[in-house]
Protein backbone atom coordinates (compact mmCIF):
# COMPACT_ATOMS: atom_id res chain seq x y z
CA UNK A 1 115.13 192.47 -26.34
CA UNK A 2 114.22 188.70 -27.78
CA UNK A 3 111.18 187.43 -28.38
CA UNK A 4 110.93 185.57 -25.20
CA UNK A 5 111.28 188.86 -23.44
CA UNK A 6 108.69 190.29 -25.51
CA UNK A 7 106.62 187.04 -24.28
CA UNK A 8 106.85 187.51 -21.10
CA UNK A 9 106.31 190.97 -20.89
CA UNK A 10 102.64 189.71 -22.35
CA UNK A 11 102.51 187.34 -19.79
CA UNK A 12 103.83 189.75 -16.68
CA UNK A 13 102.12 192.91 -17.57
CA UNK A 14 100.77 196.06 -15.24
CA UNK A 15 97.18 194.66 -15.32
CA UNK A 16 98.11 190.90 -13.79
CA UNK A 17 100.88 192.32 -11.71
CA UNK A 18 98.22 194.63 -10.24
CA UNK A 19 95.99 192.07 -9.12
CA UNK A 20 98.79 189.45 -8.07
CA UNK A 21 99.23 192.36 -5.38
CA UNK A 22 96.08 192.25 -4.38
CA UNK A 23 96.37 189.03 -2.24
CA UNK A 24 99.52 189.89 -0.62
CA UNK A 25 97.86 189.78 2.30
CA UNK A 26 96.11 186.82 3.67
CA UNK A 27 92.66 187.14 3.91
CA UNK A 28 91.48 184.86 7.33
CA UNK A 29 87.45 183.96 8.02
CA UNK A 30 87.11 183.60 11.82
CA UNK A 31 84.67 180.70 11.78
CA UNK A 32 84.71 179.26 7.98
CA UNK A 33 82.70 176.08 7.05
CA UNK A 34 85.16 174.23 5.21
CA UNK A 35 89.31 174.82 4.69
CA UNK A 36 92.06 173.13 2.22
CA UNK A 37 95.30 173.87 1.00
CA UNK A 38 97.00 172.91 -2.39
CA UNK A 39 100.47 172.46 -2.97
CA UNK A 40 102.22 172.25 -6.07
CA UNK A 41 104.31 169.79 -6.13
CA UNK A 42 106.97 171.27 -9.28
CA UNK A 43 107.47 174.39 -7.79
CA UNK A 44 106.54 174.35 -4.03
CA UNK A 45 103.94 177.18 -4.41
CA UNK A 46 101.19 176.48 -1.47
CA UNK A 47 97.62 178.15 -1.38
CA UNK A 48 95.34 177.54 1.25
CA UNK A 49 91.65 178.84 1.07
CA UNK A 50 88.04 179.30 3.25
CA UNK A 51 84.97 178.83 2.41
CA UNK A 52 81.99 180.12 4.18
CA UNK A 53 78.64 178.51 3.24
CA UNK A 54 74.72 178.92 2.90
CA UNK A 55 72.84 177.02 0.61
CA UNK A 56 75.64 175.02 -0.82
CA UNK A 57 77.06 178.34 -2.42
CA UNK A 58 80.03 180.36 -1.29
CA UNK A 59 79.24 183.36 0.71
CA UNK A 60 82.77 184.50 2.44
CA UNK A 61 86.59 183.60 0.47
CA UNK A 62 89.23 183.73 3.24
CA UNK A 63 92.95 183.00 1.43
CA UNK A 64 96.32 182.62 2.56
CA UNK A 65 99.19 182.70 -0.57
CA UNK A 66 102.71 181.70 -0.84
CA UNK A 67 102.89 181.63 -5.10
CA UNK A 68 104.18 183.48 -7.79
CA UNK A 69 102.35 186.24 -9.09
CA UNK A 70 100.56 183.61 -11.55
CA UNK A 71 98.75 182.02 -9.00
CA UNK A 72 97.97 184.85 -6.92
CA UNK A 73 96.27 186.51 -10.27
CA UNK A 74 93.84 183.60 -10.19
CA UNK A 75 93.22 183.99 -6.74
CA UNK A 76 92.48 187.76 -6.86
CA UNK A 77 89.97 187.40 -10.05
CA UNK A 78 88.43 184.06 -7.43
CA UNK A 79 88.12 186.20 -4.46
CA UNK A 80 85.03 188.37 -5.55
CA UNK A 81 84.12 185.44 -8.91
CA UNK A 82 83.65 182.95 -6.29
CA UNK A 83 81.10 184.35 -4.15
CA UNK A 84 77.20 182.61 -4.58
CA UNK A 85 78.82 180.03 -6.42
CA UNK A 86 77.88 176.14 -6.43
CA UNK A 87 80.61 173.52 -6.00
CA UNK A 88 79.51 172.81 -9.69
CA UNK A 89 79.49 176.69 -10.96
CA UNK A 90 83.58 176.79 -9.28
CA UNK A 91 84.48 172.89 -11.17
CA UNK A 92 83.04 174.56 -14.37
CA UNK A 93 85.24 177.86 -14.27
CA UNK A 94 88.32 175.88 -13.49
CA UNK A 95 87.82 173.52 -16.70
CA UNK A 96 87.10 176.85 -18.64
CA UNK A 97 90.63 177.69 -16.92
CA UNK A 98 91.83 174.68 -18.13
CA UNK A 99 90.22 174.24 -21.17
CA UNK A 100 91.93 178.35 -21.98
CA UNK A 101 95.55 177.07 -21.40
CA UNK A 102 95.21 174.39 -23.62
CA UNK A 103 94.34 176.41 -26.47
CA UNK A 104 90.41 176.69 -26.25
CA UNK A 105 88.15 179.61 -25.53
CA UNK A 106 88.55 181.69 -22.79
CA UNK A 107 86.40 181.91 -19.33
CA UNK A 108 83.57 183.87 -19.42
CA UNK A 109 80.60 185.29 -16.96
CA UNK A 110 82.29 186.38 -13.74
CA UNK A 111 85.22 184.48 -14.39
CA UNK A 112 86.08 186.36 -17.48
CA UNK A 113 88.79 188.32 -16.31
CA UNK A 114 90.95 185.14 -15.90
CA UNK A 115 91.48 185.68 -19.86
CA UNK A 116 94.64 187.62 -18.47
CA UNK A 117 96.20 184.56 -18.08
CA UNK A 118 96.14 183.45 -22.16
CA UNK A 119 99.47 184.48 -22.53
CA UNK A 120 100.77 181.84 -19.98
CA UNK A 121 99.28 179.21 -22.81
CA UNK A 122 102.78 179.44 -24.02
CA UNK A 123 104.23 178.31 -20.76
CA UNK A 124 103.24 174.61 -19.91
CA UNK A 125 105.52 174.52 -16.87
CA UNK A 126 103.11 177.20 -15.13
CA UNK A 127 99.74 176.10 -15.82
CA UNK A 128 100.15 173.50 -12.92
CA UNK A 129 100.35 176.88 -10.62
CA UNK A 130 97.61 178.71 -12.14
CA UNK A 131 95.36 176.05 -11.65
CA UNK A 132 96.50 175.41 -7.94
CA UNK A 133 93.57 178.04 -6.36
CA UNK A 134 91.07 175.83 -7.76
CA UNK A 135 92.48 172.53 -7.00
CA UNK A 136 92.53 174.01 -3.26
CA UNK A 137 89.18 174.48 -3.56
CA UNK A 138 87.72 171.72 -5.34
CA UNK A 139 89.78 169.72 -1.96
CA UNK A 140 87.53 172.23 0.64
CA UNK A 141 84.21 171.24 -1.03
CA UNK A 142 84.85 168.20 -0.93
């Protein structure tokens, strides 16, 4: 085994794998407030989300996948993160997101659990897929 194997063996482990499966199936809201989808335009990976609403914070997360297991890790840690969260509160945790891949500190709060994905800081090329849940949602609160 080389070291790249060993890398991505970090980056691909049990734990993310386990919660990429989590959103193999599409999650629909029959009546939600406001809808987007994000497409990435290097690898073709699409997410499309709903958002239910009160008081300008998320109450109900409806999603609908077609990623890699990358993506689909940041949309199972969203899925229960998200909920009573502002428009601002969601921008803030996807800089944190951002701010983790590019070498800073790692999310914390609710959104702590995306520190599964500081492995991937390695792998520039994916960080445009990881960040593709929030850019879908930033688009629906728009």
């Amino acid at each position: 085994m080389t070291d790249d194997d060993d890398s991505l063996m970090q980056v691909y482990n049990r734990a993310l794998m386990a919660l990429s499966a989590q959103t193999e199936t599409p999650r629909h809201l029959k009546k939600p407030d406001v809808s987007a989808k994000a497409v990435s335009p290097i690898c073709g990976s699409e997410v499309r989300v709903e958002l239910a609403l009160h008081d300008n914070k998320v109450v109900d997360f409806g999603y609908e996948v077609e990623a890699c297991a990358l993506t689909r890790t940041v949309v199972a840690i969203m899925k229960t993160a998200i909920l009573g969260k502002t428009r601002e509160e969601i921008a803030q945790a996807g800089a944190a997101l951002r701010t983790m891949l590019e070498g800073g500190t790692e999310p914390a709060g609710d959104w702590a659990d995306l520190k599964i994905l500081a492995p991937v800081r390695e792998y520039k090329a994916r960080h445009n897929s990881i960040l593709l849940p929030f850019e879908a949602v930033e688009k629906a609160l728009k």
